[in-house]
Protein backbone atom coordinates (compact mmCIF):
# COMPACT_ATOMS: atom_id res chain seq x y z
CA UNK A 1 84.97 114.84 -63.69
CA UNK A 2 81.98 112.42 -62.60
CA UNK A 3 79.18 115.10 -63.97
CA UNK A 4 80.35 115.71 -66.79
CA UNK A 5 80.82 112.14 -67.43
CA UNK A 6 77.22 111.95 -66.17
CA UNK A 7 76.29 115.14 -68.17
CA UNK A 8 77.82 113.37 -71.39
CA UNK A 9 75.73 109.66 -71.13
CA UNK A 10 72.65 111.44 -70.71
CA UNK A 11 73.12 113.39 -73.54
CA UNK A 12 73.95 110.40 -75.64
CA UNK A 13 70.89 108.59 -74.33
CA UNK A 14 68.43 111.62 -75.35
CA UNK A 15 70.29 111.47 -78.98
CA UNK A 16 69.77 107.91 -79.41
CA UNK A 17 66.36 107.76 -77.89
CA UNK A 18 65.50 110.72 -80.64
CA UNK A 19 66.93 109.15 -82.88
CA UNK A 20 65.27 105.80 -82.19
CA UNK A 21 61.81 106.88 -82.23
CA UNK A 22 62.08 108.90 -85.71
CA UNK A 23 62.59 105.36 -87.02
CA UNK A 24 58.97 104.51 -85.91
CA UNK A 25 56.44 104.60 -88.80
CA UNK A 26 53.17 105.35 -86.58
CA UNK A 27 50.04 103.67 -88.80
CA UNK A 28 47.28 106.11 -89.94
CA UNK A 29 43.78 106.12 -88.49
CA UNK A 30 41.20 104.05 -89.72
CA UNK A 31 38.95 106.72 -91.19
CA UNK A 32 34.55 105.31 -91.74
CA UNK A 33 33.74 107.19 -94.57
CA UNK A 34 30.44 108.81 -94.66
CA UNK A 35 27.20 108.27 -96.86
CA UNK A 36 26.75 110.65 -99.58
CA UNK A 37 23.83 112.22 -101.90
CA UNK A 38 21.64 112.29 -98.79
CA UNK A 39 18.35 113.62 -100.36
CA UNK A 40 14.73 114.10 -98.88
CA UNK A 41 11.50 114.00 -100.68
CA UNK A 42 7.79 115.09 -99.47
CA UNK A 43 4.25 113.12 -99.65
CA UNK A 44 1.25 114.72 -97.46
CA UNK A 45 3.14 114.08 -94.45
CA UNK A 46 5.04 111.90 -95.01
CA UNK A 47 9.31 111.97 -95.64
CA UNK A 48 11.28 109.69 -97.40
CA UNK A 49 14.82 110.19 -97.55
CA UNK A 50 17.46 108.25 -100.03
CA UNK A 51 21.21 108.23 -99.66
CA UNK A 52 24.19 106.58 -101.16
CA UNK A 53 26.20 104.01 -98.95
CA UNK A 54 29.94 103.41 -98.89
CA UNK A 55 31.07 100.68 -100.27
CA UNK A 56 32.22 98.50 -97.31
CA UNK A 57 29.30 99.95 -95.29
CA UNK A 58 27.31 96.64 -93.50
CA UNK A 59 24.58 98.87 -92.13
CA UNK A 60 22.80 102.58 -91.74
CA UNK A 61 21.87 104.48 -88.33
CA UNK A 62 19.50 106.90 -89.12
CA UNK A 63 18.52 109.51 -86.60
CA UNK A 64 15.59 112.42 -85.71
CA UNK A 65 16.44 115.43 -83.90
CA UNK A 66 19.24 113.80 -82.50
CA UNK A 67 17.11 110.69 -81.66
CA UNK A 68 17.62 107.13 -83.19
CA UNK A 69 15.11 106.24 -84.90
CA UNK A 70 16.27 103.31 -87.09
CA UNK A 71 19.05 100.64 -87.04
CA UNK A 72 19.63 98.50 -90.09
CA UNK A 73 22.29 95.86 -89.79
CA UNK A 74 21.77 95.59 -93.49
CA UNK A 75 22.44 97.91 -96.51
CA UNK A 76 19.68 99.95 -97.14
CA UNK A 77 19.29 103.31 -99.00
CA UNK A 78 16.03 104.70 -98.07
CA UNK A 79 13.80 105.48 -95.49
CA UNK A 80 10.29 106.38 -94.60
CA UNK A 81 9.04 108.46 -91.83
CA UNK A 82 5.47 108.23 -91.80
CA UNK A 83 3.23 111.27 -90.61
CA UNK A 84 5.85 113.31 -89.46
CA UNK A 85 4.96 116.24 -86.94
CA UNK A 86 4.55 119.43 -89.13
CA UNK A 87 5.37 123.09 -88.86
CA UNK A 88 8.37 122.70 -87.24
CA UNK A 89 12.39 122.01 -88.39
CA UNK A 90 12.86 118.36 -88.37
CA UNK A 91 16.61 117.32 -88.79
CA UNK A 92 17.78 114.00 -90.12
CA UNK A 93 20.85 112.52 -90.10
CA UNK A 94 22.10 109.61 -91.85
CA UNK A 95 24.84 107.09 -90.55
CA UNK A 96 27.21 104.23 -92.34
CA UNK A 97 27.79 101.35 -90.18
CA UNK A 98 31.14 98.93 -90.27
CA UNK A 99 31.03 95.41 -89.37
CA UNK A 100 33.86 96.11 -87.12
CA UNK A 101 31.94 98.24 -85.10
CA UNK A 102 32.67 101.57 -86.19
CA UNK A 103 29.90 104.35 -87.40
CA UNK A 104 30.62 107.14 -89.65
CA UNK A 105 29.82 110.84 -89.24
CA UNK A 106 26.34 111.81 -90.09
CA UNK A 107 25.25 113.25 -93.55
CA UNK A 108 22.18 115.83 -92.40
CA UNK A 109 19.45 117.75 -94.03
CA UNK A 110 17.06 119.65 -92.46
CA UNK A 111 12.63 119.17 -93.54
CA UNK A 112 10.05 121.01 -92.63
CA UNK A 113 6.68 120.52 -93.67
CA UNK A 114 4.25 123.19 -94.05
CA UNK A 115 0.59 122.30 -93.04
CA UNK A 116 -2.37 123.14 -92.25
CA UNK A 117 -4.69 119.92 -90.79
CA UNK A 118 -7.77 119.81 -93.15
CA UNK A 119 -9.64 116.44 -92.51
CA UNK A 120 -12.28 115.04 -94.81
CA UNK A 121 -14.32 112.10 -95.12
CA UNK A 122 -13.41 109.29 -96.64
CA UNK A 123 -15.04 106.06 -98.18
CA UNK A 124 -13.11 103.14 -98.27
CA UNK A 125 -14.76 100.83 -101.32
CA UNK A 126 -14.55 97.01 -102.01
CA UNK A 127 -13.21 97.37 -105.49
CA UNK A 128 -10.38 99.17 -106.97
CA UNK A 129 -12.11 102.45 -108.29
CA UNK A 130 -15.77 103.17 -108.34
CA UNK A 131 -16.53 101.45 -111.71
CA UNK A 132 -14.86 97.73 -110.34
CA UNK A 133 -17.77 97.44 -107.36
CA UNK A 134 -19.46 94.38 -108.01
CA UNK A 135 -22.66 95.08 -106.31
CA UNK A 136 -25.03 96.92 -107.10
CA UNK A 137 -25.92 98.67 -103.64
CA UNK A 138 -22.02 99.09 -102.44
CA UNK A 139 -21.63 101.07 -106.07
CA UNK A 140 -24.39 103.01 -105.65
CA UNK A 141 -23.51 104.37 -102.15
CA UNK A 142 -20.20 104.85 -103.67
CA UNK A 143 -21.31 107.26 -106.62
CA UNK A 144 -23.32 108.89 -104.16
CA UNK A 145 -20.47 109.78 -101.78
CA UNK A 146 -18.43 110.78 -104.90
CA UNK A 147 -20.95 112.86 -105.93
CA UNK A 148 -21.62 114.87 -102.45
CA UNK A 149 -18.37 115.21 -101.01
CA UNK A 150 -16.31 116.07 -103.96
CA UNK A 151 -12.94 116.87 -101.89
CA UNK A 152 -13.48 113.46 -100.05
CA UNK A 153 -11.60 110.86 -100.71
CA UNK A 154 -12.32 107.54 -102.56
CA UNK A 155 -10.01 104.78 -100.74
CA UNK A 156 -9.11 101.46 -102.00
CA UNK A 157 -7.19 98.46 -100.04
CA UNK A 158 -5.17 97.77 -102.74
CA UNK A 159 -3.27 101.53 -102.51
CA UNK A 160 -4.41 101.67 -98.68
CA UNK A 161 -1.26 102.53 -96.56
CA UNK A 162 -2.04 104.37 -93.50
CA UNK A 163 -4.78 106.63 -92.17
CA UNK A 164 -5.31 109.50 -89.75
CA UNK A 165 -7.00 111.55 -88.12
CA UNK A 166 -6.26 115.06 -89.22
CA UNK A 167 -6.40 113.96 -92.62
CA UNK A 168 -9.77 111.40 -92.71
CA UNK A 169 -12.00 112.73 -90.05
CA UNK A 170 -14.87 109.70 -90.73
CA UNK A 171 -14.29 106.76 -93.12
CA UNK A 172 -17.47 105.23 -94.26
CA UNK A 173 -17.04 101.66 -95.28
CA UNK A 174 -20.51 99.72 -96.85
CA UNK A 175 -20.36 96.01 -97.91
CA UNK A 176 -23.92 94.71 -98.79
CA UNK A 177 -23.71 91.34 -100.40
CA UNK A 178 -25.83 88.76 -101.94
CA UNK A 179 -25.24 85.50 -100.86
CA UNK A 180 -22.98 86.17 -98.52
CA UNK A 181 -22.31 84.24 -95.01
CA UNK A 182 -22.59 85.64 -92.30
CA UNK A 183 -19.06 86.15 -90.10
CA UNK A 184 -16.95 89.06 -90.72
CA UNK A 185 -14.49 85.92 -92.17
CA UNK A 186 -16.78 86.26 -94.99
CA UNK A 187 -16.69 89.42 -95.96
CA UNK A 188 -14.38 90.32 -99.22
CA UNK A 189 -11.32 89.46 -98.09
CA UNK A 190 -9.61 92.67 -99.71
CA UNK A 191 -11.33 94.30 -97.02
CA UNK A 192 -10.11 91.83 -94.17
CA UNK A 193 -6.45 91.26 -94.74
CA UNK A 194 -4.27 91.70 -91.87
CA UNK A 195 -2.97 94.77 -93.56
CA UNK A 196 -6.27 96.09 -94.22
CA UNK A 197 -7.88 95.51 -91.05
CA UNK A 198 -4.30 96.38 -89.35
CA UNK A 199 -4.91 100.21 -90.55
CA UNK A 200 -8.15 100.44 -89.64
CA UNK A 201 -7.65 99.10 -85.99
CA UNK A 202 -4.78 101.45 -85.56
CA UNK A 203 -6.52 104.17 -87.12
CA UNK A 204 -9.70 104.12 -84.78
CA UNK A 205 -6.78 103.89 -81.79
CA UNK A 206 -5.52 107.31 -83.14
CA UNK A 207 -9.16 109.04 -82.64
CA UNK A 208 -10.74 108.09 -86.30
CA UNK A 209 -14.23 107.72 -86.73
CA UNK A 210 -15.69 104.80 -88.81
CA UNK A 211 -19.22 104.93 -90.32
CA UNK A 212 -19.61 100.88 -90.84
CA UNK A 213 -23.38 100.45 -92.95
CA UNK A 214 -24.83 96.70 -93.67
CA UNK A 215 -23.02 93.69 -93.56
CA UNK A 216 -19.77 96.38 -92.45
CA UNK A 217 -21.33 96.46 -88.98
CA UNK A 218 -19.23 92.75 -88.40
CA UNK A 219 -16.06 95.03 -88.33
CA UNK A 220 -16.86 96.00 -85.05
CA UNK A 221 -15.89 92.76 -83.92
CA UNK A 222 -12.52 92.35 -85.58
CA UNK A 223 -11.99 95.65 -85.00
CA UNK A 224 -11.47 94.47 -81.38
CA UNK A 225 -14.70 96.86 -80.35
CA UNK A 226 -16.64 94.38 -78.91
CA UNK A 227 -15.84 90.69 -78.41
CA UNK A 228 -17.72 88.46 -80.86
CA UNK A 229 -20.40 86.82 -78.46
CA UNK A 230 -22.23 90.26 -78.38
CA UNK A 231 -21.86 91.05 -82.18
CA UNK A 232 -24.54 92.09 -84.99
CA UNK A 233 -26.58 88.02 -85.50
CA UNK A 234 -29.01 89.22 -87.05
CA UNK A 235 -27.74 88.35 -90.32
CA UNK A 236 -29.26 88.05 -93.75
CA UNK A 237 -28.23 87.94 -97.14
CA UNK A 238 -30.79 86.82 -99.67
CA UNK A 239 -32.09 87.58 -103.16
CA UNK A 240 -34.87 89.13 -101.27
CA UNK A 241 -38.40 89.39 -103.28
CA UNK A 242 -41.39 92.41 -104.47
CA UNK A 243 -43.37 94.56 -100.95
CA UNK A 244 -45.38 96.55 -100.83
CA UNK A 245 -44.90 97.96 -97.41
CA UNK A 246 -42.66 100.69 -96.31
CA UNK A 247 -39.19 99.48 -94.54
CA UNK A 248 -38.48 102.30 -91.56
CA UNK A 249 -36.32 102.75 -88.95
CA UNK A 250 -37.92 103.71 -85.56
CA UNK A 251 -35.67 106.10 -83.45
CA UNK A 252 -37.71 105.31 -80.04
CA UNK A 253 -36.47 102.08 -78.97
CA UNK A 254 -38.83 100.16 -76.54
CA UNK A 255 -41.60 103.01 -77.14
CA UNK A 256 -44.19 101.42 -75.62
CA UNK A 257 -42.63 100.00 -72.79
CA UNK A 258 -42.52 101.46 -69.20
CA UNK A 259 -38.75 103.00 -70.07
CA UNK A 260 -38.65 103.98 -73.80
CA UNK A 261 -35.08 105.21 -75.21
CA UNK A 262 -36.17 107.95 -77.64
CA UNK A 263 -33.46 109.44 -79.92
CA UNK A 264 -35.85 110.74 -82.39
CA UNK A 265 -34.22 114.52 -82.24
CA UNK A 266 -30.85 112.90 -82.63
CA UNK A 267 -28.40 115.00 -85.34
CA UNK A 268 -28.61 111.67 -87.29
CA UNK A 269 -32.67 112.08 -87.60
CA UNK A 270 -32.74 115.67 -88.29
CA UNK A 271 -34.79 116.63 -91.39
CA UNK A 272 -35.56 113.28 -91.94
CA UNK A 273 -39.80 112.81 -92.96
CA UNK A 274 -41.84 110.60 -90.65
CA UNK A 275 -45.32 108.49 -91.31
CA UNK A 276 -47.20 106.56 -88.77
CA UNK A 277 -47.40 103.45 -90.38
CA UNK A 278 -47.02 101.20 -87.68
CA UNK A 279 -48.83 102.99 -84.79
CA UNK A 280 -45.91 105.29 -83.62
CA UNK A 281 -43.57 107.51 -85.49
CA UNK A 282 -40.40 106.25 -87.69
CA UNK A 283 -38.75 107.08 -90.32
CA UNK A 284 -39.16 105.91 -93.97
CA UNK A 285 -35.59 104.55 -95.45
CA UNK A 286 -37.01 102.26 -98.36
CA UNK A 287 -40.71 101.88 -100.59
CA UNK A 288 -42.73 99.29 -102.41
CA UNK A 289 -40.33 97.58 -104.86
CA UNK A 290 -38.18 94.70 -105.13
CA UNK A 291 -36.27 94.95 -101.77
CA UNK A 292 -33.36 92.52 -100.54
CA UNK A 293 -33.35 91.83 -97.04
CA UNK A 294 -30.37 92.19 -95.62
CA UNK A 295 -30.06 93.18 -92.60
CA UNK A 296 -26.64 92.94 -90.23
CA UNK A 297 -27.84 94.10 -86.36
CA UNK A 298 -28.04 93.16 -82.67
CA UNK A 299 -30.74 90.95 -81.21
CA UNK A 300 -30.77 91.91 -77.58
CA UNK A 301 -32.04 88.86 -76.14
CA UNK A 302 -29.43 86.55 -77.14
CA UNK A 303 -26.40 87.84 -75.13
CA UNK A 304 -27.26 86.77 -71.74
CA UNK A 305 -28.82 90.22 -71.02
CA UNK A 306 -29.70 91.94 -68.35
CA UNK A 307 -28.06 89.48 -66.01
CA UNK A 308 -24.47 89.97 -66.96
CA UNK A 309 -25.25 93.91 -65.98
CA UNK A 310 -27.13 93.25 -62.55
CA UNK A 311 -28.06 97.23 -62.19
CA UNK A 312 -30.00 97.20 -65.61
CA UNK A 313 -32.81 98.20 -65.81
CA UNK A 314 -33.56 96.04 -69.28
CA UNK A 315 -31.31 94.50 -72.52
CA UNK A 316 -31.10 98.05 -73.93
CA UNK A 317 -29.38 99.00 -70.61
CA UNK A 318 -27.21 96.64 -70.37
CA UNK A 319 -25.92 96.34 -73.39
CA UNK A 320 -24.85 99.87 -73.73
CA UNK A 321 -23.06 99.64 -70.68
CA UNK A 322 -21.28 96.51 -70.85
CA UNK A 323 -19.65 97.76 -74.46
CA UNK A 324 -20.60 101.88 -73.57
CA UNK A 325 -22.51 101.86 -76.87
CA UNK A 326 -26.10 104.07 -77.32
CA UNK A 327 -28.49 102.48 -79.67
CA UNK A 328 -30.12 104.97 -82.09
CA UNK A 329 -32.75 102.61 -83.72
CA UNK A 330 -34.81 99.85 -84.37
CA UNK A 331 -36.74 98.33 -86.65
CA UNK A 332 -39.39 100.07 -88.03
CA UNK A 333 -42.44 98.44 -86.55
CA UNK A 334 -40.46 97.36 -83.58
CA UNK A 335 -42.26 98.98 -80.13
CA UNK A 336 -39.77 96.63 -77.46
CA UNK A 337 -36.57 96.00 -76.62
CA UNK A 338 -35.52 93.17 -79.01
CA UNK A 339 -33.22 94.27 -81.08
CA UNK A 340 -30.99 97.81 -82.46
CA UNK A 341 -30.10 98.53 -86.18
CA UNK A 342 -28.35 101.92 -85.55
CA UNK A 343 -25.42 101.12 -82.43
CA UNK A 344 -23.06 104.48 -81.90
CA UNK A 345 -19.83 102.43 -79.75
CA UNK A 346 -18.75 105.14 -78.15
CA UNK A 347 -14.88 106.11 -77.69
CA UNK A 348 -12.94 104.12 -75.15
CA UNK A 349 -9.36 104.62 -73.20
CA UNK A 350 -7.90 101.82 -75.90
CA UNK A 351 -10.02 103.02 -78.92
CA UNK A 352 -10.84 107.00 -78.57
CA UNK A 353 -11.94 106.62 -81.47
CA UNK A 354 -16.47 106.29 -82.54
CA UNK A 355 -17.34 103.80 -84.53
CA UNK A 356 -21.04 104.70 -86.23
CA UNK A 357 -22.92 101.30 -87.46
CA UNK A 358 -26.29 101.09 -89.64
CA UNK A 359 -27.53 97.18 -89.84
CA UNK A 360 -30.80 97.64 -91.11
CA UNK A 361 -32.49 95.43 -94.13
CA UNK A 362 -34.23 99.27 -94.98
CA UNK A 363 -30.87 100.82 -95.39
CA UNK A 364 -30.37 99.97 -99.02
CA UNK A 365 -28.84 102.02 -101.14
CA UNK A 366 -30.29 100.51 -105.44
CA UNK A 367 -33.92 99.42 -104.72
CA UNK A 368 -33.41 96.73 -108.52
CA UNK A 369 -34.85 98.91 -110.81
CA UNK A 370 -37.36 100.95 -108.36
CA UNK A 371 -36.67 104.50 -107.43
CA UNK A 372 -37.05 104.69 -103.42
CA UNK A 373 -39.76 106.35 -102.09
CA UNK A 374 -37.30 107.15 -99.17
CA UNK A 375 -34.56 107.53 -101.05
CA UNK A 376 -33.85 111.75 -99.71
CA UNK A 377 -34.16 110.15 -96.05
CA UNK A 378 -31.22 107.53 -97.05
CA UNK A 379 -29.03 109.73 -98.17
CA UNK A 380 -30.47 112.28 -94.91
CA UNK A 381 -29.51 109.74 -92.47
CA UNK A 382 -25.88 108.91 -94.59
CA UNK A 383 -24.92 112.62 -94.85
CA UNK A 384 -26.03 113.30 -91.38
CA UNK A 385 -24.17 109.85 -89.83
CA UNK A 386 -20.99 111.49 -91.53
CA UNK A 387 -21.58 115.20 -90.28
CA UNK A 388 -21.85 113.75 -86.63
CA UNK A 389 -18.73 111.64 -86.93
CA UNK A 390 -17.23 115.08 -88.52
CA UNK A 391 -17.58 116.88 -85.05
């Protein structure tokens, strides 16, 4: 009698207990609803994608391959991946975030970008197109490059964004002012914004070359190539006035002292004409005419050289190796060590990339109203200058 008794309650109790819990309503999950209309589009190498965000979404994840690659704790609805690696199936995926913490599924879409890496040179100009350049010289060098590399590319700061490698193998940058102070401070100061001078910096850090010509040779200091104690003070900038004299650039620096650095079969020389005007070879960059001088270069004797580089051998020496630099030239009529008007800085571990720089009062590009004598070995010693940063 006891089981079933027993048998009976817990029967009952499984009855009521069903019974009990079928009067439970059990709440629904919280769903995050997803982004929507995830779209990419394509520029050179660059991806931007757009999306549409839910309407209680307080942020976006956004993710490469898997990878995160962006956290906004704010709405946004587009993103830019900048020089994206090519030839190869890049997969994005797009997150809503909640301000409760939750994260939605990801919307994805697959990019690849075909490409084939096809660098060219580059100029970057003072002005906003060719016609804008206020002086005469910087315009002139400017028409020139238009006219001789035909695919390179005319840059401007105003549209400058980014640069690389694999797309601008050189970029040539000439600022030749009248009147102008010397400090890289006072150069234009389109062309040393942060921004500006921002993508130039990182671009010689990627491996680009820069070609700097004139009063551009200052760059190299704010560039963070060399530190500004040992940068170009030999610095002028005035109306100049009519010679009669030929302005030359002599490739044998020190030539007749006892240890003579001669770079006269250098790539950057090659097929330039010579004369022997002042005793020794050179090379002819500008005729009789009117003639500014402006010049932008190093005077060797003025940095505390050879003593801060005790194994020396002169101020040539030691400047190249305390800022691994080779100096390509001198003034014309120069036979000592004084001074350099061509400096290649050679690549470092923090900047692999070569910066090229030309500082010489000869090295102008509109001789006011005189056609150059020299004017083939100008644009020699320009096309050359590029071809060697080119390698």
């Amino acid at each position: 009698m006891k089981k079933i008794l027993s048998g009976f309650i817990s029967l009952l109790t499984v009855c009521l207990g069903l019974a009990s819990c079928s009067d439970v309503e059990i709440p629904e999950a919280v769903t995050s609803e997803t982004v929507s209309a995830l779209t990419s589009s394509v520029s050179g190498r660059n991806v931007t994608l757009n999306w549409t965000n839910p309407v209680n979404a307080s942020g976006v994840q956004i993710l490469k391959n898997n990878t995160l690659v962006a956290n906004f704790d704010s709405i946004v609805t587009s993103y830019l991946d900048r020089h994206v690696a090519v030839n190869t199936d890049l997969w994005y995926t797009v997150k809503a975030k909640y301000s409760d913490g939750r994260v939605s599924e990801g919307q994805s879409l697959k990019q690849n970008i075909q490409y084939e890496a096809n660098a060219k040179p580059a100029m970057l100009i003072t002005a906003e197109s060719i016609d804008a350049i206020e002086d005469d010289d910087e315009k002139a060098a400017a028409q020139w490059f238009h006219a001789t590399y035909p695919d390179g590319a005319i840059l401007t700061p105003g549209t400058l964004s980014t640069l690389y490698p694999d797309e601008y193998n050189v970029v040539w940058i000439q600022i030749d002012r009248v009147g102008i102070d010397m400090g890289w401070q006072k150069l234009p100061a389109n062309m040393v914004s942060d921004k500006v001078i921002g993508i130039l910096t990182q671009y010689v850090k990627d491996g680009g070359n820069l070609l700097l010509t004139k009063h551009a040779t200052q760059l190299t200091v704010v560039l963070g190539r060399i530190d500004e104690k040992f940068g170009p003070h030999i610095f002028s900038s005035g109306q100049g006035g009519q010679g009669t004299d030929n302005w030359t650039v002599n490739g044998n620096i020190g030539c007749d002292q006892d240890k003579p650095y001669d770079h006269r079969k250098h790539d950057i020389y090659a097929g330039m004409t010579t004369n022997m005007d002042f005793g020794h070879e050179s090379f002819g960059l500008e005729g009789p005419g009117f003639r500014e001088d402006h010049n932008c270069m190093w005077d060797l004797n003025s940095y505390g050289l050879p003593d801060l580089v005790p194994t020396a051998h002169d101020v040539v020496d030691a400047y190249q190796q305390y800022t691994n630099c080779t100096m390509l030239g001198t003034w014309g009529h120069v036979s000592d060590y004084c001074c350099a008007g061509i400096i290649d800085f050679n690549p470092t571990p923090d900047m692999p990339g070569r910066i090229f720089a030309i500082g010489l009062s000869a090295y102008e590009w509109d001789e006011n109203g005189t056609t150059n004598t020299y004017q083939s070995n100008m644009e020699r010693l320009t096309k050359n200058s590029i071809g060697y940063l080119s390698k």
